[in-house]
N, C-alpha and C. Protein backbone atom coordinates (compact mmCIF):
# COMPACT_ATOMS: atom_id res chain seq x y z
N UNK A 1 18.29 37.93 -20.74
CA UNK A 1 18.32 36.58 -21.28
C UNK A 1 18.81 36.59 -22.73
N UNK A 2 18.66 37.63 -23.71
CA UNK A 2 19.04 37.13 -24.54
C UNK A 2 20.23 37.97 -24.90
N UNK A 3 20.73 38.54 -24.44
CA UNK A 3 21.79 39.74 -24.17
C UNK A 3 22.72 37.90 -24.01
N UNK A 4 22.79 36.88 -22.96
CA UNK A 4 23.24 35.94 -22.78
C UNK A 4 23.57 35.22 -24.08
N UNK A 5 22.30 34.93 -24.40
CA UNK A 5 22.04 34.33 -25.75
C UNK A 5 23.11 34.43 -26.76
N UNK A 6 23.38 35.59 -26.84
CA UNK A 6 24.17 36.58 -27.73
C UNK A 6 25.64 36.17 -27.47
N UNK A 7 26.14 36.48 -26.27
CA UNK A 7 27.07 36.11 -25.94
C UNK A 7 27.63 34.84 -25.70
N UNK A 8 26.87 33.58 -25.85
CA UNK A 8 26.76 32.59 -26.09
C UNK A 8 27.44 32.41 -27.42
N UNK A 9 26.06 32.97 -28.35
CA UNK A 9 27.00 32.95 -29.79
C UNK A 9 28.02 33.19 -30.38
N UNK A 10 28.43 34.65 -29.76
CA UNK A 10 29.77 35.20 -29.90
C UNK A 10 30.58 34.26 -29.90
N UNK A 11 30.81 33.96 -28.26
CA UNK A 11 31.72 33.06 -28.10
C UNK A 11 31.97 31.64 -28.64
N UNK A 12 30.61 30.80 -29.18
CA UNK A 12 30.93 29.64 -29.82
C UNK A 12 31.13 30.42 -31.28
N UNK A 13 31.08 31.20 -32.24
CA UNK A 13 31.31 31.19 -33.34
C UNK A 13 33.20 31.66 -33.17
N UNK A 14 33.54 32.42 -32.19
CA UNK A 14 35.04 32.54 -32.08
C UNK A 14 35.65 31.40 -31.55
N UNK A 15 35.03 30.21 -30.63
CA UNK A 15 36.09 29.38 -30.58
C UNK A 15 35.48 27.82 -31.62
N UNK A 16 35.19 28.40 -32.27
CA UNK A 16 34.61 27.55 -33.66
C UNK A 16 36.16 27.98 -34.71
N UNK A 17 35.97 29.13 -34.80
CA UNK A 17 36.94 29.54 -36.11
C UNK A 17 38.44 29.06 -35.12
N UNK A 18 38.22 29.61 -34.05
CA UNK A 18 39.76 29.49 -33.31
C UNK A 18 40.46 27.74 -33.58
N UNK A 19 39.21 27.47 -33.60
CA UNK A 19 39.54 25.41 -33.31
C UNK A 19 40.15 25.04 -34.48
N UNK A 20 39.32 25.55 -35.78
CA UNK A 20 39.84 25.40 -37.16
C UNK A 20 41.17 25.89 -37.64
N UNK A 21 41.54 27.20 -37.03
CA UNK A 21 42.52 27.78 -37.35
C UNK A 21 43.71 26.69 -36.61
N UNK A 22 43.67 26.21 -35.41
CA UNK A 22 44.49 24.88 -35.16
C UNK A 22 44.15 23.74 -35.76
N UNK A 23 43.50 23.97 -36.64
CA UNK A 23 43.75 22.47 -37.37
C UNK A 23 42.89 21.20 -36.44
N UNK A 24 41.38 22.05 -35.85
CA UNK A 24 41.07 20.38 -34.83
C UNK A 24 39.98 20.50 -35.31
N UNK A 25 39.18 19.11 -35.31
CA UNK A 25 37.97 19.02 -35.52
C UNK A 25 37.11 19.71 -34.51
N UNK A 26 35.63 19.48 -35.39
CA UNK A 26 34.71 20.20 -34.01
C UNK A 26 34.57 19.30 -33.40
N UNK A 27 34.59 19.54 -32.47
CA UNK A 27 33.56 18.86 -31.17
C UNK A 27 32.46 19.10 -30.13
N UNK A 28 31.81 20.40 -30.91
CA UNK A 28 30.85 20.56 -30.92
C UNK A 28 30.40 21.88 -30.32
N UNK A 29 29.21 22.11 -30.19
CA UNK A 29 28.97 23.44 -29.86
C UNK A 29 29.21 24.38 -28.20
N UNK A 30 28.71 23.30 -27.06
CA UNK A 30 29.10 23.71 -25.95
C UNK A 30 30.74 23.86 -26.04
N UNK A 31 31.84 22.75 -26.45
CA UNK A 31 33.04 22.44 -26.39
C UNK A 31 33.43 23.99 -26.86
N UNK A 32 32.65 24.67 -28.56
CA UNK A 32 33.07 26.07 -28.89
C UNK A 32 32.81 27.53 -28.15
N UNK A 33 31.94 26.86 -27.50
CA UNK A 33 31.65 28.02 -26.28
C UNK A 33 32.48 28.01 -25.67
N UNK A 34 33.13 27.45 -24.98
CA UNK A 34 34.19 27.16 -23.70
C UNK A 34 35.64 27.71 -24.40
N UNK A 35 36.02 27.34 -25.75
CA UNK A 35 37.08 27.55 -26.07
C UNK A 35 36.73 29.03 -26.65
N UNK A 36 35.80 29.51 -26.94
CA UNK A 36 35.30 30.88 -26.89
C UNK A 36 35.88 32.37 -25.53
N UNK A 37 35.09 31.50 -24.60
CA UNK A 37 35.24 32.30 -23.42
C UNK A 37 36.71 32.19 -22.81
N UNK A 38 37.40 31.29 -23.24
CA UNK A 38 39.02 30.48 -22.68
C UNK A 38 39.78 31.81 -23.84
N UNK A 39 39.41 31.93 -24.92
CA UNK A 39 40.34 32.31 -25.77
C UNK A 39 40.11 33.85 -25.82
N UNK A 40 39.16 34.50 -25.17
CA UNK A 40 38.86 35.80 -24.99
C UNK A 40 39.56 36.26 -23.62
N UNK A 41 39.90 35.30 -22.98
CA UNK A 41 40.73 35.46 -21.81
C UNK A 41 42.27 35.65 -21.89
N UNK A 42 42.65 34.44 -22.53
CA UNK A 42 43.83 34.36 -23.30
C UNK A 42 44.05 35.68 -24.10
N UNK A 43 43.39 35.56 -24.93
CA UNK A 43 43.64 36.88 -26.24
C UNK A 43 43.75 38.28 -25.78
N UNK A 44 42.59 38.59 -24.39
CA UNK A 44 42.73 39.95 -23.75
C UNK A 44 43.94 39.98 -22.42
N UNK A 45 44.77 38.89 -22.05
CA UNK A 45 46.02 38.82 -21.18
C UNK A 45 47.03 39.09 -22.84
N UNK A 46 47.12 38.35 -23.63
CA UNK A 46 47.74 38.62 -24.81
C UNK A 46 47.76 40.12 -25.26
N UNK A 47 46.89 40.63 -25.40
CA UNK A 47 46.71 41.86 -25.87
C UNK A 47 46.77 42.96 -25.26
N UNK A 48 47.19 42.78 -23.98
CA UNK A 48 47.57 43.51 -22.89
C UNK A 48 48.96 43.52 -22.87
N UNK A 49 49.33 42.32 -23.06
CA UNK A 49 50.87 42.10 -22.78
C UNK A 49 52.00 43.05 -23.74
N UNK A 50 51.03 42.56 -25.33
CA UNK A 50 52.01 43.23 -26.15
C UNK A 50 51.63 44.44 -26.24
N UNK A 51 50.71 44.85 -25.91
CA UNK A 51 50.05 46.39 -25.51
C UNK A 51 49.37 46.90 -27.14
N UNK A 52 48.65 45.56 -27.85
CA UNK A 52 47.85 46.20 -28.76
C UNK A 52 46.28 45.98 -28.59
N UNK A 53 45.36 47.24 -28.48
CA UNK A 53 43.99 46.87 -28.32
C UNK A 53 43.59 46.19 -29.52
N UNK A 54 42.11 45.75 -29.06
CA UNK A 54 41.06 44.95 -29.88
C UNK A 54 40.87 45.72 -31.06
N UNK A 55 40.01 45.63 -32.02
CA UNK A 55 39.43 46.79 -32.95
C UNK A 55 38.06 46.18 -32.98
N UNK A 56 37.53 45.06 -32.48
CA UNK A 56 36.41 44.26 -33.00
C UNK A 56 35.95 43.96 -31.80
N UNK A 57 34.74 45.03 -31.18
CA UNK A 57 34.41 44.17 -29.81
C UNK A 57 32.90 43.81 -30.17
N UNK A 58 32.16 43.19 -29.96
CA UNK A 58 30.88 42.26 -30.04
C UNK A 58 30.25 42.21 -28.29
N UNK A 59 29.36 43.08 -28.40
CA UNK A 59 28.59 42.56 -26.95
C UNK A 59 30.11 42.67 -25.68
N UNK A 60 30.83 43.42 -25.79
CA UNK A 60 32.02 43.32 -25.15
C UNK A 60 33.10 42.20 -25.31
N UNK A 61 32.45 41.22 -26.06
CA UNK A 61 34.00 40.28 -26.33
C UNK A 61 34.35 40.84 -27.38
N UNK A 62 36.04 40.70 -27.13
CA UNK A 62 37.18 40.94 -27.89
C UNK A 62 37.20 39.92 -29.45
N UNK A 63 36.62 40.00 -30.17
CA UNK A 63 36.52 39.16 -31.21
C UNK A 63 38.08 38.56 -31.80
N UNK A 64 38.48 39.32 -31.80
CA UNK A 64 39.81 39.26 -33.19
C UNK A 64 40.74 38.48 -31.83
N UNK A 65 40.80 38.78 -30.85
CA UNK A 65 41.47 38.04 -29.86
C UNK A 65 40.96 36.59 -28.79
N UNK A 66 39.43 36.72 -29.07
CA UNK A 66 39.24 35.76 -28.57
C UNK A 66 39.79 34.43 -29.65
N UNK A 67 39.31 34.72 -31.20
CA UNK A 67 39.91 34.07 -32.09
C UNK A 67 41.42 33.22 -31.74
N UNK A 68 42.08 34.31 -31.79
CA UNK A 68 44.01 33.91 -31.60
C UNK A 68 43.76 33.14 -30.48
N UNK A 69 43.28 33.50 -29.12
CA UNK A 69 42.91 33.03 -28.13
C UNK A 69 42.97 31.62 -27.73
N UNK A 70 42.05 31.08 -28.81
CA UNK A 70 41.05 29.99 -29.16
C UNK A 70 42.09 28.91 -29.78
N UNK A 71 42.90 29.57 -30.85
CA UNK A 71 43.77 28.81 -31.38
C UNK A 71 44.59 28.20 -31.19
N UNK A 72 45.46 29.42 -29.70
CA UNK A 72 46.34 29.12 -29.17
C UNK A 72 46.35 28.19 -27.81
N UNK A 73 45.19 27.93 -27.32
CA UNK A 73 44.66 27.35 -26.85
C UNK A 73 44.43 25.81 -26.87
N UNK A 74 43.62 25.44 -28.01
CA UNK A 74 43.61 24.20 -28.59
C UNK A 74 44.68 23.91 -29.25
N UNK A 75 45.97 24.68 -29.70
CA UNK A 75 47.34 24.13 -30.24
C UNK A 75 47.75 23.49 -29.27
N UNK A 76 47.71 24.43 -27.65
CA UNK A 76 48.51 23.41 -26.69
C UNK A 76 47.79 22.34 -26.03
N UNK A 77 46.43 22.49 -25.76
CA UNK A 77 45.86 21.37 -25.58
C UNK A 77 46.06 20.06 -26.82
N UNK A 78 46.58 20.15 -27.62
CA UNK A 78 46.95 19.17 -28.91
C UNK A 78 48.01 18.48 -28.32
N UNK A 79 48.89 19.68 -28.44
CA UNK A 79 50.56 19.32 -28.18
C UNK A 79 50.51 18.30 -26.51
N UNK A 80 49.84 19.11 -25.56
CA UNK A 80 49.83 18.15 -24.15
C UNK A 80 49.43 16.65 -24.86
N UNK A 81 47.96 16.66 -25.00
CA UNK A 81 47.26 15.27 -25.07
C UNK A 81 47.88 14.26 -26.46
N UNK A 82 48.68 14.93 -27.21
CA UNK A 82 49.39 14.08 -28.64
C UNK A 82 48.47 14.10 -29.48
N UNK A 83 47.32 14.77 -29.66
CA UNK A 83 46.29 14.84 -30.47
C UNK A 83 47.14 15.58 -32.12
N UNK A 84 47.85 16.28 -32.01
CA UNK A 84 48.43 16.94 -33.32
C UNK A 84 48.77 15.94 -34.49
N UNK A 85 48.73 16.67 -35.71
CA UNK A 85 49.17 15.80 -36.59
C UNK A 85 50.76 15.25 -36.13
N UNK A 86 50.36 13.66 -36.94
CA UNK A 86 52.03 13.96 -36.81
C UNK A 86 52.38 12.97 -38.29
N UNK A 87 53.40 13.33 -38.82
CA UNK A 87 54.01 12.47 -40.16
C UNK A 87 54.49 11.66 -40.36
């Protein structure tokens, strides 16, 4: 249970920073979990692809990639829904 807990946190504090790093507001804590676990998915197909490992794993998530993950993630969810800035 709290091994969960943990990984809970992980993942909302990486798709917390990930959200910011695109430039979106929060929307809250379950929403950073999700873009957590989305962007550790993303980030470890990413990091496979270009064939560079993690250096930062936490409870087994990929930190430094769930991050990018996260970002890249909510950039295109922006770009689909028109949510991005625009000038």
């Amino acid at each position: 249970m709290i091994r969960l807990l943990i990984l809970l946190f992980i993942a909302s504090i990486c798709g917390s920073i990930g959200a910011k790093l695109a430039d979106s507001k929060s929307k809250g804590c379950f929403t950073s979990i999700i873009l957590g676990f989305i962007g550790a998915l993303i980030g470890s197909w990413i990091s496979k692809s270009v064939g560079i490992e993690d250096f930062l794993y936490i409870k087994g998530i990929p930190v430094f990639w769930s991050i990018i993950g996260s970002a890249l993630f909510v950039t295109i969810l922006n770009l689909i829904s028109g949510n991005g800035k625009r000038k």
